[in-house]
Protein backbone atom coordinates (compact mmCIF):
# COMPACT_ATOMS: atom_id res chain seq x y z
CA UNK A 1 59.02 90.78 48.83
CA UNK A 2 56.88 88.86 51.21
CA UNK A 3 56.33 86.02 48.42
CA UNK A 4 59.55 85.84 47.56
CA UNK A 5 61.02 86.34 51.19
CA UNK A 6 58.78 83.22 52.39
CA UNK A 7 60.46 80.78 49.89
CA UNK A 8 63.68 82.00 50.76
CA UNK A 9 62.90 81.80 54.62
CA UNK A 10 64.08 78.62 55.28
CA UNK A 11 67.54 79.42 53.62
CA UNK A 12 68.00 82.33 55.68
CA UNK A 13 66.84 80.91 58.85
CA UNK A 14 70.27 78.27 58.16
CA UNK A 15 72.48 80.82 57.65
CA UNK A 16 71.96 82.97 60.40
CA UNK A 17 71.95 79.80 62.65
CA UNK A 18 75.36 78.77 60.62
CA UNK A 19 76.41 82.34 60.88
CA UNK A 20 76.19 82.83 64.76
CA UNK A 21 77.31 78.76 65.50
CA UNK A 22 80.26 79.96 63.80
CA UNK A 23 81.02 83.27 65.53
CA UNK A 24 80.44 82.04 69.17
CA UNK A 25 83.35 79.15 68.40
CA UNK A 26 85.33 81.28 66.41
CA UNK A 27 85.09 84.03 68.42
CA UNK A 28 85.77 81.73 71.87
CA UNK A 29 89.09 80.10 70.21
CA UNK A 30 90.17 83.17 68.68
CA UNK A 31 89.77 85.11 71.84
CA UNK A 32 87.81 88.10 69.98
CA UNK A 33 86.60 90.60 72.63
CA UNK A 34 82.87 89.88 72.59
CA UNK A 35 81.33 93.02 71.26
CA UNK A 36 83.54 93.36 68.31
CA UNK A 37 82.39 89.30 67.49
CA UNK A 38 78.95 90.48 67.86
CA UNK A 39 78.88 93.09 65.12
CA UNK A 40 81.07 90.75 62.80
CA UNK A 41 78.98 88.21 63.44
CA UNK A 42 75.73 90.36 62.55
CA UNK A 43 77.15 92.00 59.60
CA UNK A 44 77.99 89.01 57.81
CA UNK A 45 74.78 86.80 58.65
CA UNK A 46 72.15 89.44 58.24
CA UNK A 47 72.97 92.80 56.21
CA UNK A 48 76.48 94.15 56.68
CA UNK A 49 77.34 97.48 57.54
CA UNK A 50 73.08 98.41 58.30
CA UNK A 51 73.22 95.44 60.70
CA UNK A 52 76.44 96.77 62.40
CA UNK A 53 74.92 100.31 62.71
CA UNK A 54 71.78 99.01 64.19
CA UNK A 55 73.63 96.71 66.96
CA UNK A 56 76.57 99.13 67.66
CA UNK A 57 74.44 101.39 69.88
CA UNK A 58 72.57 98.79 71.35
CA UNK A 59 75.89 97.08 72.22
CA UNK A 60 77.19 100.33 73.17
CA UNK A 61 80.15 99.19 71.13
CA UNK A 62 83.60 101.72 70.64
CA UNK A 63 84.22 103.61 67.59
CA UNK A 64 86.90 101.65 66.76
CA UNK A 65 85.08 98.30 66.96
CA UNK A 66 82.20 99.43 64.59
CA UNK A 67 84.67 100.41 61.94
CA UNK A 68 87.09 96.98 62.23
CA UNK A 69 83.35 95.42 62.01
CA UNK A 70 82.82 97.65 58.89
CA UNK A 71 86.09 97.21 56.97
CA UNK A 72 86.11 93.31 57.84
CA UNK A 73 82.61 93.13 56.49
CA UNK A 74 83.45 95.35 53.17
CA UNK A 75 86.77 93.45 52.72
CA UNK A 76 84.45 90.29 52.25
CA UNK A 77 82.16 92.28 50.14
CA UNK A 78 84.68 92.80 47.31
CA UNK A 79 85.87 89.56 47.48
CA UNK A 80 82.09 88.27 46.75
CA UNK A 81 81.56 90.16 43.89
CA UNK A 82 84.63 89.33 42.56
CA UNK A 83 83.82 85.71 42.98
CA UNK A 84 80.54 84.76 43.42
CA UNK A 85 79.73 85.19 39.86
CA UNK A 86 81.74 83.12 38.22
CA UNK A 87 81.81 80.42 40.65
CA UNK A 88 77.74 80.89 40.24
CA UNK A 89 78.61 79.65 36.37
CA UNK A 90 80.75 77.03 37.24
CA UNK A 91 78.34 75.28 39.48
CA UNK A 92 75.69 75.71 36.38
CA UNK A 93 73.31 77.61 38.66
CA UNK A 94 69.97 79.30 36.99
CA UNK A 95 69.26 82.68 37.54
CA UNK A 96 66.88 81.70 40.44
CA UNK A 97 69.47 79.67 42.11
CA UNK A 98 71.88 82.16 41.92
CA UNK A 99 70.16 84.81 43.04
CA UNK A 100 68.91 83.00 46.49
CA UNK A 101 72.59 81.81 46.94
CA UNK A 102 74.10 85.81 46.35
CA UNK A 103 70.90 87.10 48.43
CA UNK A 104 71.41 84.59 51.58
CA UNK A 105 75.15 84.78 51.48
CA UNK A 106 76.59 88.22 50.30
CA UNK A 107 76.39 90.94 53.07
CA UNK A 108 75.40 94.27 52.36
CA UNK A 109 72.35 95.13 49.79
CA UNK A 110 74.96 97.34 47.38
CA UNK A 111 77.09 93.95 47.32
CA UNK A 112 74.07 91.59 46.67
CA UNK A 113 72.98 93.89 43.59
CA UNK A 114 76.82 94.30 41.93
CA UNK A 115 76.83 90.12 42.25
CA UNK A 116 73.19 89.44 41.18
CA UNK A 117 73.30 91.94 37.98
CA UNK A 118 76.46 90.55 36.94
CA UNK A 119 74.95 87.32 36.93
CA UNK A 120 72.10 88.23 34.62
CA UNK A 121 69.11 90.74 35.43
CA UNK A 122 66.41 87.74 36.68
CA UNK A 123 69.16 86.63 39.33
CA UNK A 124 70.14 90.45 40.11
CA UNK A 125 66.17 90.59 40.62
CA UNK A 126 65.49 87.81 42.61
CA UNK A 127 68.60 88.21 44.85
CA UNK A 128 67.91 92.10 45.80
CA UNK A 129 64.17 90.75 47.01
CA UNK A 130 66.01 87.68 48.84
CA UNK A 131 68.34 89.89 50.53
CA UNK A 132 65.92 92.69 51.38
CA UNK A 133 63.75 89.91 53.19
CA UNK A 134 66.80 88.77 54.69
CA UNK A 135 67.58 92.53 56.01
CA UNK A 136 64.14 92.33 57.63
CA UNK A 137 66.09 89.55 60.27
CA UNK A 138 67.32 92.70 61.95
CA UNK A 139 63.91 93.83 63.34
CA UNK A 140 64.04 90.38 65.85
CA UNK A 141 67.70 89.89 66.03
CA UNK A 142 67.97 93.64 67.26
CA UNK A 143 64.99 92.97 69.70
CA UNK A 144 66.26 90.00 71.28
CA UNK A 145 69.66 91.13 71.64
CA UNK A 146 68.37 93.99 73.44
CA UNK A 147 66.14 92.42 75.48
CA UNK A 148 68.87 89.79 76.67
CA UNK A 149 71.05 92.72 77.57
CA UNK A 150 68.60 94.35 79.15
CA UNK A 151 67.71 91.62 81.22
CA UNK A 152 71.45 91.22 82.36
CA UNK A 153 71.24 94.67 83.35
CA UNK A 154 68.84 93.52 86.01
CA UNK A 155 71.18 91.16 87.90
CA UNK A 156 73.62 93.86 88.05
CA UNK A 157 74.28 96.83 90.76
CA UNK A 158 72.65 99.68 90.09
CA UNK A 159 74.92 102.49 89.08
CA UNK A 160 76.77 100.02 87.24
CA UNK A 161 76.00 101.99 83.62
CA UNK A 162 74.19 99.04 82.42
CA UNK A 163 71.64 100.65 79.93
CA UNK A 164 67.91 99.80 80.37
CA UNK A 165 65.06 99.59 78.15
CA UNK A 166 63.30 102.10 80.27
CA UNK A 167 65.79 104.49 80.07
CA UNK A 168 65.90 104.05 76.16
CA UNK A 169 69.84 103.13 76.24
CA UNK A 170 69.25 99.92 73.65
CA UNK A 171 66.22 100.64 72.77
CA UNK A 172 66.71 99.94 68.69
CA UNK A 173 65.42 103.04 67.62
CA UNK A 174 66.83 102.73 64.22
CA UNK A 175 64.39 99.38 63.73
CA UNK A 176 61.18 101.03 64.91
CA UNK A 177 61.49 104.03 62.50
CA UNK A 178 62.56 101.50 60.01
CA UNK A 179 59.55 99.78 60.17
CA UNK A 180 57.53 103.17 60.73
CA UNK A 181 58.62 103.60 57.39
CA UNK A 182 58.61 100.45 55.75
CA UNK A 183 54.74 100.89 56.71
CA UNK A 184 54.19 104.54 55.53
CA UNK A 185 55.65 103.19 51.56
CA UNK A 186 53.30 100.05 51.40
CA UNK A 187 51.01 101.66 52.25
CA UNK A 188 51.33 104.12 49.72
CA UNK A 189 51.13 107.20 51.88
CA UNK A 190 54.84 108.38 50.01
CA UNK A 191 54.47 110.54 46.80
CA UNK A 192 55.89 108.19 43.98
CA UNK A 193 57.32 111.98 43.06
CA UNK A 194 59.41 112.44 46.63
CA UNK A 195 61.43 108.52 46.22
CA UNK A 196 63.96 109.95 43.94
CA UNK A 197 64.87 112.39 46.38
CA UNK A 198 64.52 110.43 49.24
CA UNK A 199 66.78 107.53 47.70
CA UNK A 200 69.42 110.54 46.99
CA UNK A 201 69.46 111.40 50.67
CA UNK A 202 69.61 107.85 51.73
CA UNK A 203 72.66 107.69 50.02
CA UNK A 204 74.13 111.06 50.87
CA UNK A 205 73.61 110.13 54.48
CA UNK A 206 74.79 106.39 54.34
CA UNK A 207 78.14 107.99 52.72
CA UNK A 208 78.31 110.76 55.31
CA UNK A 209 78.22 108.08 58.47
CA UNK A 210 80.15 105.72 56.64
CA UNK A 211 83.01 108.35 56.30
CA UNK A 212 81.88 109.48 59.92
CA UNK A 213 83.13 106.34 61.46
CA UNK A 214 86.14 106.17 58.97
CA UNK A 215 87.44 109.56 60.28
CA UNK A 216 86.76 108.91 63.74
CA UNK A 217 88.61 105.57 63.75
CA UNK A 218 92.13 104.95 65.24
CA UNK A 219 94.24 103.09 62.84
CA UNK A 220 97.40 102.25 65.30
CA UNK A 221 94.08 100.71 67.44
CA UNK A 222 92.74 98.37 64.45
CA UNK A 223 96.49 97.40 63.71
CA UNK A 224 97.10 96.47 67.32
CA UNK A 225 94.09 94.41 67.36
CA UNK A 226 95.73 92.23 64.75
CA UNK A 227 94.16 89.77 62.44
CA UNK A 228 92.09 87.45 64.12
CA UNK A 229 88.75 89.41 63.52
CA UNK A 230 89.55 89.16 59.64
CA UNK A 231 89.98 85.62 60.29
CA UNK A 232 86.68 85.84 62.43
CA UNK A 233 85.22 87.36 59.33
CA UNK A 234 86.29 84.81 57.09
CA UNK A 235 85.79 81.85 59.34
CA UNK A 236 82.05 83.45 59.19
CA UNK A 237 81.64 84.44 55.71
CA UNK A 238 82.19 80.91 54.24
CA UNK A 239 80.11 79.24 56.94
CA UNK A 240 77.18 81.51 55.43
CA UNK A 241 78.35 80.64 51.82
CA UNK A 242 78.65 76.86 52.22
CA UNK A 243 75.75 76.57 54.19
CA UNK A 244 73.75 78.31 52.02
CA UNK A 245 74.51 76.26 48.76
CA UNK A 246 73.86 73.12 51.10
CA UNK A 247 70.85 73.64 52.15
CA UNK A 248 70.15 75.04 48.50
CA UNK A 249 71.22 71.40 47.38
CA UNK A 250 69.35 69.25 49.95
């Protein structure tokens, strides 16, 4: 992962740059309420829908924005694997290729892996290790969004309910423990005979918060919010696909 990630760093660092150029424009002439741009703009440049749940508290975002976020972010996710793959053959791009273009540019890791694996088993290979270095941006993305609102907080009247780091309001809890963890399985301190159940309740409880937020979500809300936060997820999306296959080719 770290071999692969550092060739693949450069890539990623233009996407993420395309990715948030393109939401604070989009989002300005769209007239997107910010917070709802923000987790857009997340999901698509870094990892989808684990982006959005790491930024929503930290935002302090509504229900109902996380799950527009979501469904705008999973609406792009079917159109990628739909597409990607043979578009990926008519550009005549090797398995290597491919898989950096998939792992830079598709959003969520499920996503990523239905592309790559289509493509051929090297680029479903190389694409999942792309994309999990990518997923990695959250750790500083997370941190520095929290530290800028936490540093807005201070200009502010107290009582306001502006959270703090102190008080542990946007503190990204959900990075630290993902890096607490990330440690304790390289350095080999997990049984190799616990990660199949572990991997089953990492799915069991993505599902069960996915269909959290689903149930909790106000539909006559997300219609009256109309469609300019698809079209904020769009605008997005290809800036992070085109930008990817350009820096790819220069």
């Amino acid at each position: 992962v770290a071999r692969v990630g550092r060739a693949s760093l450069r890539i990623t660092l233009v996407t993420l740059t395309l990715a948030f150029i393109a939401t604070w424009l989009l989002r300005r002439l769209l007239r997107i309420p910010g917070k709802l741009a923000v987790l857009v703009g997340v999901g698509t440049a870094i990892c989808g829908g684990s982006a959005i749940a790491a930024v929503a508290p930290i935002l302090q975002a509504e229900e109902h924005d996380t799950a527009f976020a979501l469904s705008t972010i999973f609406l792009f996710n079917l159109l990628a694997v739909l597409f990607f793959p043979p578009l990926g053959h008519m550009l005549g791009m090797d398995a290597s290729q491919f898989g950096l273009w998939a792992g830079t540019a598709i959003n969520d890791t499920s996503s990523v892996v239905a592309a790559g694996y289509a493509y051929g088993h090297a680029a479903g290979d190389y694409a999942v290790i792309v994309k999990l270095a990518r997923a990695s941006m959250i750790v500083p993305v997370c941190l520095l969004l929290a530290g800028a609102l936490a540093w807005r907080a201070r200009g502010q009247a107290a009582g306001s309910g502006q959270p703090s780091l102190r008080s542990g309001g946007i503190v990204p809890w959900f990075i630290l423990w993902f890096i607490a963890a990330s440690l304790l399985r390289s350095a080999g301190w997990v049984p190799a005979a616990a990660l199949g159940g572990l991997h089953l309740a990492a799915s069991m409880a993505m599902v069960l918060a996915l269909a959290a937020i689903g149930l909790s979500s106000n539909l006559q809300h997300m219609r009256a919010t109309g469609p300019r936060p698809v079209l904020l997820g769009l605008g997005v999306w290809l800036a992070v696909a085109l930008g990817s296959l350009a820096a790819q080719a220069l």
